[in-house]
N, C-alpha and C. Protein backbone atom coordinates (compact mmCIF):
# COMPACT_ATOMS: atom_id res chain seq x y z
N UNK A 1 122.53 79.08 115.07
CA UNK A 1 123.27 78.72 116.26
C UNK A 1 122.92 77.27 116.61
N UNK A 2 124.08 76.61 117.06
CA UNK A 2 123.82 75.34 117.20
C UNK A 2 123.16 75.19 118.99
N UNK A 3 122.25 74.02 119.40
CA UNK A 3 122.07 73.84 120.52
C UNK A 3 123.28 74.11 121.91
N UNK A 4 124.47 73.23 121.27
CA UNK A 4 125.80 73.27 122.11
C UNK A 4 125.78 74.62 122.47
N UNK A 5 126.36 75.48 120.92
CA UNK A 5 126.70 76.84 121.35
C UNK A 5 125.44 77.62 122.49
N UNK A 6 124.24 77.23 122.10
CA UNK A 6 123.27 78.05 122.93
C UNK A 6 123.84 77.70 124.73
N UNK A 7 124.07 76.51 124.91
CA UNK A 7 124.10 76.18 126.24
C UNK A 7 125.41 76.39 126.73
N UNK A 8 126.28 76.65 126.06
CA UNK A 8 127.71 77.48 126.42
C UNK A 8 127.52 78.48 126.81
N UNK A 9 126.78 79.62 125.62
CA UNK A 9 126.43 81.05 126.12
C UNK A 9 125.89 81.41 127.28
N UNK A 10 124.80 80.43 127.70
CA UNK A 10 124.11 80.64 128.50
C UNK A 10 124.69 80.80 130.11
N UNK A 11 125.73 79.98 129.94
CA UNK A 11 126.20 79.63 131.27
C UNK A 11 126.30 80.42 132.55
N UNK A 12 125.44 80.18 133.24
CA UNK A 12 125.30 81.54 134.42
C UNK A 12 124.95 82.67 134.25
N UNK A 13 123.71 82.64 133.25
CA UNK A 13 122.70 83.62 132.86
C UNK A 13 121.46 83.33 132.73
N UNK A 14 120.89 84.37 132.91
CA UNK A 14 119.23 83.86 133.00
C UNK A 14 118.57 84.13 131.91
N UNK A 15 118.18 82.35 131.72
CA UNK A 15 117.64 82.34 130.12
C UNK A 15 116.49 82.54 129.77
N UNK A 16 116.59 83.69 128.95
CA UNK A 16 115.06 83.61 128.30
C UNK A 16 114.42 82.52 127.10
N UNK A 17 113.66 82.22 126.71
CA UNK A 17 113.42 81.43 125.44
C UNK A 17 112.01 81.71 124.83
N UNK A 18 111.93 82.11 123.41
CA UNK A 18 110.79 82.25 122.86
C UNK A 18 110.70 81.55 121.41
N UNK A 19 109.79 81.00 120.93
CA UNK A 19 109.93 80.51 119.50
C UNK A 19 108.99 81.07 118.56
N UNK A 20 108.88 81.14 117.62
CA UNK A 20 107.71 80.97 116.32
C UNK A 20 108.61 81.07 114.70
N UNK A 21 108.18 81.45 114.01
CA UNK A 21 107.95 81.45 112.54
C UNK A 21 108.80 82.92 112.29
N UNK A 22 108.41 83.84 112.67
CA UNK A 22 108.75 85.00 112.33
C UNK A 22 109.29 85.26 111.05
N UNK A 23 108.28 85.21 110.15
CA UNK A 23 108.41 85.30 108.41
C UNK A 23 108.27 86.65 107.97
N UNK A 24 107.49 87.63 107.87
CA UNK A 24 107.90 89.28 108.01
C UNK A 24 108.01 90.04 109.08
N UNK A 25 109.33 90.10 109.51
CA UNK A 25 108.90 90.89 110.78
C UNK A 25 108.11 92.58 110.72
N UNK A 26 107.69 92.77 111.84
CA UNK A 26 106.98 93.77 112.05
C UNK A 26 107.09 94.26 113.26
N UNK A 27 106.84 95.40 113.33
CA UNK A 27 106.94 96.20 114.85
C UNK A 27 106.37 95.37 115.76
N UNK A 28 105.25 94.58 115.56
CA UNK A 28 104.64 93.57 116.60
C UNK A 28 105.89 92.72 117.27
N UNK A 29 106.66 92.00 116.51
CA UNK A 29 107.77 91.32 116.46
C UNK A 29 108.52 91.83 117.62
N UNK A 30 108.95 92.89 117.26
CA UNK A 30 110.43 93.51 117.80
C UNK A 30 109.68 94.52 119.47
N UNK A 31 108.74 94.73 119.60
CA UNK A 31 108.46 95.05 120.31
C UNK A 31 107.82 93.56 121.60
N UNK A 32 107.47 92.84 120.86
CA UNK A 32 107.23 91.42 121.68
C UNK A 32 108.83 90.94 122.46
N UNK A 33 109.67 90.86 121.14
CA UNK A 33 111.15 90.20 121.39
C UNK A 33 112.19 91.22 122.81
N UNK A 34 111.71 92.27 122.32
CA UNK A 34 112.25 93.28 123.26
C UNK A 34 112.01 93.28 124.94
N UNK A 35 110.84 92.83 124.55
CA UNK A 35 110.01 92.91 126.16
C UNK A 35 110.26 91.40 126.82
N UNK A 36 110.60 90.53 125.92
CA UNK A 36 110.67 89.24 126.34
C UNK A 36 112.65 89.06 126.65
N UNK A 37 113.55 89.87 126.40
CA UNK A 37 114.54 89.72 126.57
C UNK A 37 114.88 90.73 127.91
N UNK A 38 113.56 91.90 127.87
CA UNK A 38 113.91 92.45 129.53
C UNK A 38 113.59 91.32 130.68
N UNK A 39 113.48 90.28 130.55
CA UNK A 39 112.57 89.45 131.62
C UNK A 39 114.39 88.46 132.19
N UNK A 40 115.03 88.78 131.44
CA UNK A 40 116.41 88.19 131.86
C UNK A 40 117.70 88.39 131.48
N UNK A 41 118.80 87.78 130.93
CA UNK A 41 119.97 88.07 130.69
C UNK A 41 120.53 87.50 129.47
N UNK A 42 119.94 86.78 128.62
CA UNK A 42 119.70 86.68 127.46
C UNK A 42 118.61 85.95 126.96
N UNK A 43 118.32 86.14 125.64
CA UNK A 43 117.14 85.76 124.81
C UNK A 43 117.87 84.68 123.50
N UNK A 44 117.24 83.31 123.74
CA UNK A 44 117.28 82.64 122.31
C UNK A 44 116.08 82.38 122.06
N UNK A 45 115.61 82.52 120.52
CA UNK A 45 114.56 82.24 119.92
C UNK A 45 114.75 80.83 119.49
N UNK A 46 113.69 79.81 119.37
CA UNK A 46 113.33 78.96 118.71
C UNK A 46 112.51 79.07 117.43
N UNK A 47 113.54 78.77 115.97
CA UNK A 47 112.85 79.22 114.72
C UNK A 47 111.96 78.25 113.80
N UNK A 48 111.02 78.05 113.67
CA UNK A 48 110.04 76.92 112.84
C UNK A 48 111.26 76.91 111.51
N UNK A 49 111.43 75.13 111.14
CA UNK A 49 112.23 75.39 109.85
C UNK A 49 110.76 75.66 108.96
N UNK A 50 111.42 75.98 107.71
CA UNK A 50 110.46 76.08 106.36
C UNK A 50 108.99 74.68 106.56
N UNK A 51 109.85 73.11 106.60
CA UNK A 51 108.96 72.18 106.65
C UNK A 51 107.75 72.63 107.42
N UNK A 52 108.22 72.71 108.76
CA UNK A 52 107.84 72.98 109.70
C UNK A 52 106.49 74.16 110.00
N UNK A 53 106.71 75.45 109.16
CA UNK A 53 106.00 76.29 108.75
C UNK A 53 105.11 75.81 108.27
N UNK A 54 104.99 75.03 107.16
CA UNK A 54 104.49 74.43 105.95
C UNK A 54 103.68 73.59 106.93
N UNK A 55 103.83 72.83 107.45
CA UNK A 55 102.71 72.13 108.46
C UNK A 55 101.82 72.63 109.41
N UNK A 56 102.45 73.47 109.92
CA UNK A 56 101.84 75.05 110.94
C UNK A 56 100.01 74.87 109.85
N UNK A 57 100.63 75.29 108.76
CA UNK A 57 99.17 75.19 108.03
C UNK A 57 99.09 76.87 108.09
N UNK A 58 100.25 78.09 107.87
CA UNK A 58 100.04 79.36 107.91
C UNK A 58 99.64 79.77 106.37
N UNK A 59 100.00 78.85 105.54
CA UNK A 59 99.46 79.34 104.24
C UNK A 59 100.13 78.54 103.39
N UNK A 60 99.30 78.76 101.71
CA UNK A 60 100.18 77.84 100.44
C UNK A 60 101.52 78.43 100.05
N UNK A 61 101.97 79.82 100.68
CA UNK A 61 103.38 80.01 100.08
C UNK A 61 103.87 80.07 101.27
N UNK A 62 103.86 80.09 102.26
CA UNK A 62 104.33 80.04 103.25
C UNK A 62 105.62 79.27 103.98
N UNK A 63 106.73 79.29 104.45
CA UNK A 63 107.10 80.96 104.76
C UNK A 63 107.36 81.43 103.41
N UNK A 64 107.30 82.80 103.63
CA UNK A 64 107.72 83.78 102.44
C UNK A 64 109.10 83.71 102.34
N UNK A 65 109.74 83.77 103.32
CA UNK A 65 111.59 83.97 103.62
C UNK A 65 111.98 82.77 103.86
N UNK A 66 112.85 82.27 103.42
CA UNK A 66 113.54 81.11 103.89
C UNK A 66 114.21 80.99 105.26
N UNK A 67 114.39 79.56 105.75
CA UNK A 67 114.81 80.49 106.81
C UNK A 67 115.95 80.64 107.38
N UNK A 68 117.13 80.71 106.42
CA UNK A 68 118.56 81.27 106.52
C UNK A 68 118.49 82.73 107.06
N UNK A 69 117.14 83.34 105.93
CA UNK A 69 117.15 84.59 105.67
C UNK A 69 116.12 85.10 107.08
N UNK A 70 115.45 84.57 107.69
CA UNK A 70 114.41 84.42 108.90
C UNK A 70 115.50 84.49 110.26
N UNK A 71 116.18 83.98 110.03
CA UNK A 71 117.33 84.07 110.99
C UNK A 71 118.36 84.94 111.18
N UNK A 72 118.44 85.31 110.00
CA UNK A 72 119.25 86.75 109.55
C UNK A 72 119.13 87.55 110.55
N UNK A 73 117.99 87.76 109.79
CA UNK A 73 116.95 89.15 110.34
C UNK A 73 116.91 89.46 111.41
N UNK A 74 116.54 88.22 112.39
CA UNK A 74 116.45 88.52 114.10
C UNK A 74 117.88 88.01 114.83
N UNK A 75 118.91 87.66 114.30
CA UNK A 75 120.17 87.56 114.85
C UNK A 75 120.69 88.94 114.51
N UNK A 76 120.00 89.82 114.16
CA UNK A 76 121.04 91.56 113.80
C UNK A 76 119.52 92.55 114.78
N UNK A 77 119.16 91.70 115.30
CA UNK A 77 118.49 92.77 116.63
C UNK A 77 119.15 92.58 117.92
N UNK A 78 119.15 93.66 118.28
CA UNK A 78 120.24 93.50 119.60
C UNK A 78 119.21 92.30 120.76
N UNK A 79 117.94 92.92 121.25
CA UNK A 79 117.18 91.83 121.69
C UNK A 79 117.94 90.40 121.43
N UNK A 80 118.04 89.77 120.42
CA UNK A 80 118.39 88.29 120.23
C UNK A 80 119.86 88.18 120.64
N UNK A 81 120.29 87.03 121.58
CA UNK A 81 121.30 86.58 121.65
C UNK A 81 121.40 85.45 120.96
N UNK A 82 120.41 84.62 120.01
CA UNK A 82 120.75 83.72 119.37
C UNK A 82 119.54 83.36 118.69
N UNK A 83 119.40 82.19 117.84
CA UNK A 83 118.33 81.70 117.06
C UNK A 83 118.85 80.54 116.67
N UNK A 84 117.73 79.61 117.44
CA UNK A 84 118.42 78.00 117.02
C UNK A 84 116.73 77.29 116.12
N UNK A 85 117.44 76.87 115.32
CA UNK A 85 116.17 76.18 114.18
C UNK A 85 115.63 74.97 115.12
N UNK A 86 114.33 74.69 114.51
CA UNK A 86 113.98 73.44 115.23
C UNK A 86 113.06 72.59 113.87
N UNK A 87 112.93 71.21 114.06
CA UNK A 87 112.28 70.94 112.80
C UNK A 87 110.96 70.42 113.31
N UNK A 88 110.56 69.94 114.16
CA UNK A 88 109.30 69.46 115.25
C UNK A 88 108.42 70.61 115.04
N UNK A 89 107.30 70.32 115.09
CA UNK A 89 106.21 71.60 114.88
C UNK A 89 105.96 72.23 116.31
N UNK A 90 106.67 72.06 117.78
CA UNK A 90 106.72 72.33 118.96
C UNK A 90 108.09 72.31 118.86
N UNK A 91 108.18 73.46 120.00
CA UNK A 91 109.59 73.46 120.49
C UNK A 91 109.95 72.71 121.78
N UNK A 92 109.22 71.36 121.99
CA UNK A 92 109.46 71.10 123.78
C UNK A 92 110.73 70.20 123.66
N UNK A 93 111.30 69.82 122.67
CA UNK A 93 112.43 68.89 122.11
C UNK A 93 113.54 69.97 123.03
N UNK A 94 113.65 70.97 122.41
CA UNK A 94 114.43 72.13 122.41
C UNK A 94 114.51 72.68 123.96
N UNK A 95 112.93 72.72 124.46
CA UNK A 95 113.00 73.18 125.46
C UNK A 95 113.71 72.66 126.37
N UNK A 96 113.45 71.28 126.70
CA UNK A 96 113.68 70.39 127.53
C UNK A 96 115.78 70.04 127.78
N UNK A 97 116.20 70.66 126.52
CA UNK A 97 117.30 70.45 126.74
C UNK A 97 118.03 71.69 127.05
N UNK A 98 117.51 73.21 126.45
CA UNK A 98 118.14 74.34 126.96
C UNK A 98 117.39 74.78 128.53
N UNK A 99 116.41 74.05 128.80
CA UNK A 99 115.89 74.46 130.37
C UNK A 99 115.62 76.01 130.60
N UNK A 100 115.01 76.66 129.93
CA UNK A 100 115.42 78.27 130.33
C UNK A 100 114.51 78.44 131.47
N UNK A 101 114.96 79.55 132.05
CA UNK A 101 113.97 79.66 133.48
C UNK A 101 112.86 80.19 132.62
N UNK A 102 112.88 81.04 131.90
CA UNK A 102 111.41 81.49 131.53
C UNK A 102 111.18 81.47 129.85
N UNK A 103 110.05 81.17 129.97
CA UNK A 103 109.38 80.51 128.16
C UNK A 103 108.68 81.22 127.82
N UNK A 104 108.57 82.45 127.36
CA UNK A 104 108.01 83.60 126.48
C UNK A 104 106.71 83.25 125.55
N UNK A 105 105.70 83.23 125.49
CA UNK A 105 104.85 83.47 124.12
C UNK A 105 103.78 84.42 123.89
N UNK A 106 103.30 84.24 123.03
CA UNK A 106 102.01 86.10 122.70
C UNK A 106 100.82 85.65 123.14
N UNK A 107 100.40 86.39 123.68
CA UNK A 107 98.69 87.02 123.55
C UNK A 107 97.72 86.03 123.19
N UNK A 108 98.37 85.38 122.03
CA UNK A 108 97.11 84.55 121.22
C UNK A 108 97.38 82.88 121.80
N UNK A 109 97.95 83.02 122.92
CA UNK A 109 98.06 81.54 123.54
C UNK A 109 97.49 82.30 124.91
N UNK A 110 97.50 80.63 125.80
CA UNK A 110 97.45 80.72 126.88
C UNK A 110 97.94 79.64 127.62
N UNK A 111 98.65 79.66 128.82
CA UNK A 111 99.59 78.92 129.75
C UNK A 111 98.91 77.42 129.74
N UNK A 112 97.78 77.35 129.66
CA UNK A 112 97.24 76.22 129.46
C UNK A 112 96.85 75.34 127.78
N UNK A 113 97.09 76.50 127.18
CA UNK A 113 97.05 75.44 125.63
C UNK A 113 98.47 75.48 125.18
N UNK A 114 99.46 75.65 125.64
CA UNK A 114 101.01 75.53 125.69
C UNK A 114 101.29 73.69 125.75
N UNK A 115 101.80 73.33 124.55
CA UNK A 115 101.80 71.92 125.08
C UNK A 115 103.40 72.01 126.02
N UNK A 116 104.00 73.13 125.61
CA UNK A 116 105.71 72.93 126.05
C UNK A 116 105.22 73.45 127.48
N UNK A 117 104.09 73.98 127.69
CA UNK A 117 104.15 74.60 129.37
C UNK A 117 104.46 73.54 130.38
N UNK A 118 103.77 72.13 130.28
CA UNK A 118 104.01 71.37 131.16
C UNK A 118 105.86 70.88 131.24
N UNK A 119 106.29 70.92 129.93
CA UNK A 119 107.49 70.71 130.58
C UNK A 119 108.56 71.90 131.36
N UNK A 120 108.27 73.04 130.84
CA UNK A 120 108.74 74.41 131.42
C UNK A 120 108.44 74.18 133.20
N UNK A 121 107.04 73.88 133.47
CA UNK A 121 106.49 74.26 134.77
C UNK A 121 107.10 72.71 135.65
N UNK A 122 107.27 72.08 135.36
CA UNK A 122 107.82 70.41 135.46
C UNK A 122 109.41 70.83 136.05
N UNK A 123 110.33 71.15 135.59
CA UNK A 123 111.51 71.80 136.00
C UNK A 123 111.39 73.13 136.87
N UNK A 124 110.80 73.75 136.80
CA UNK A 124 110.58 75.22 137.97
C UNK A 124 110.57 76.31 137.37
N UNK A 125 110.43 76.17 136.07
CA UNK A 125 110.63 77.40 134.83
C UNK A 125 109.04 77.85 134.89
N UNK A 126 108.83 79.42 134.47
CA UNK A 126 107.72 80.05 134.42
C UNK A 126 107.59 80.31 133.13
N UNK A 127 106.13 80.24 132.61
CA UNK A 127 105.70 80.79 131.55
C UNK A 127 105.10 81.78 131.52
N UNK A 128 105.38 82.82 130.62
CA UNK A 128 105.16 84.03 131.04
C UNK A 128 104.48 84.34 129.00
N UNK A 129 102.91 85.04 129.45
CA UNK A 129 102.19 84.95 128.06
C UNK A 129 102.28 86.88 127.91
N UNK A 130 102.86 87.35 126.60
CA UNK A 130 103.18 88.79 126.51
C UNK A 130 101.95 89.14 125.58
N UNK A 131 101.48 90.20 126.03
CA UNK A 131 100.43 91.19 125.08
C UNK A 131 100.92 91.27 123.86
N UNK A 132 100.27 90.96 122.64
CA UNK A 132 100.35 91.50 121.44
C UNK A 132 100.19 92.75 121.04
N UNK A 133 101.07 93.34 119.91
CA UNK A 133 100.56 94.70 119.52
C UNK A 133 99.53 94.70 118.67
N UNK A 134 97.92 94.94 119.21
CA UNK A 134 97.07 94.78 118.60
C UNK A 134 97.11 95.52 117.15
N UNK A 135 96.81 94.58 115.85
CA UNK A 135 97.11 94.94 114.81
C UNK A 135 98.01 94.65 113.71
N UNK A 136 98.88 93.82 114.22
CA UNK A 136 99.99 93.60 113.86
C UNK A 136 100.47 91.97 113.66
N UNK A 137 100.12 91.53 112.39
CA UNK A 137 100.51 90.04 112.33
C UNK A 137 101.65 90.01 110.75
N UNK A 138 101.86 89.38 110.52
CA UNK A 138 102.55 88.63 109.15
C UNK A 138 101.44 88.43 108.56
N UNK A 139 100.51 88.06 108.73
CA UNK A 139 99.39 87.26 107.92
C UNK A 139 98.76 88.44 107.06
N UNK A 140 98.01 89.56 108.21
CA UNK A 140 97.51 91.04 107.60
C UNK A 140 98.65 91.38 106.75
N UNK A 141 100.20 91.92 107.52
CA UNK A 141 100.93 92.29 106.22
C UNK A 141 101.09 91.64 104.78
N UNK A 142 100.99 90.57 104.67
CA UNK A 142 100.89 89.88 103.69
C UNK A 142 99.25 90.33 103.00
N UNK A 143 98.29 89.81 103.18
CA UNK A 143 97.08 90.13 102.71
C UNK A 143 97.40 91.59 101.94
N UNK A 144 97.73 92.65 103.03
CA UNK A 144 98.12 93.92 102.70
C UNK A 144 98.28 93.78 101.26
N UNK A 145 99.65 92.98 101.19
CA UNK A 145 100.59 93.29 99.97
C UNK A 145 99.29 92.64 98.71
N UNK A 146 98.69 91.52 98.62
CA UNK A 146 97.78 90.57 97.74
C UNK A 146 97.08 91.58 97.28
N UNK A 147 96.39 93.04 98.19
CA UNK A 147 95.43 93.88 97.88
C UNK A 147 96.04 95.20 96.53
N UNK A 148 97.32 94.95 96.90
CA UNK A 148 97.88 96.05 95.56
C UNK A 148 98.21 95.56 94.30
């Protein structure tokens, strides 16, 4: 989805926004995305491109999925109303121009090591940090798979 289209959709709805990588999804995933799209009236994700991944520093094959196919995946969950790529290793590029009232992320952050928080909280937008499903990463599933 292109930026334009995101800010068309949006129009007189309350936007949610969340980003990452999301390279195997997992119940962690869809249960995060779920809970982060009850918080308003639609949900766009911000997707790390491949480069982008690759700098993250998540691993040497990393992403596993490309991310045509990364996008696929979470544009056919009802949760997602959209998925816009970003190539910046932060999404505050992104942020700053879709404005959503509220900026979604997991467990393993906090409102203060958010570099995009200051611009979220700067406009009147809340950041809101969701519990992880303890157990549940891409990284373990992967390892998983290395062990068979």
């Amino acid at each position: 989805m292109e930026i334009n289209a995101a800010l068309k959709l949006r129009e007189g709805r309350r936007l949610i926004f969340t980003n990452g990588v999301f390279d195997i999804l997992h119940a962690g995933h869809v249960q995060y995305l779920q809970a982060a799209r009850s918080l308003g009236d639609m949900l766009i994700v911000g997707m790390n491109s491949d480069a982008s991944v690759r700098r993250l520093g998540k691993g040497p094959n990393r992403p596993i999925n490309t991310l045509e196919d990364r996008i696929s995946v979470l544009e056919a969950l009802r949760c997602v109303d959209g998925v816009v790529a970003f190539e910046e290793d932060t999404p505050e590029n992104l942020i700053s121009i879709l404005k959503p009232e509220v900026h979604v992320k997991g467990g393993d952050y906090t409102v203060e090591s958010l570099p995009e928080s200051k611009i979220v909280l700067g406009y009147g937008g809340e950041v809101v940090i969701m519990p992880l499903l303890q157990g549940r990463s891409s990284t373990r599933v992967i390892r998983g798979m290395e062990l068979d």
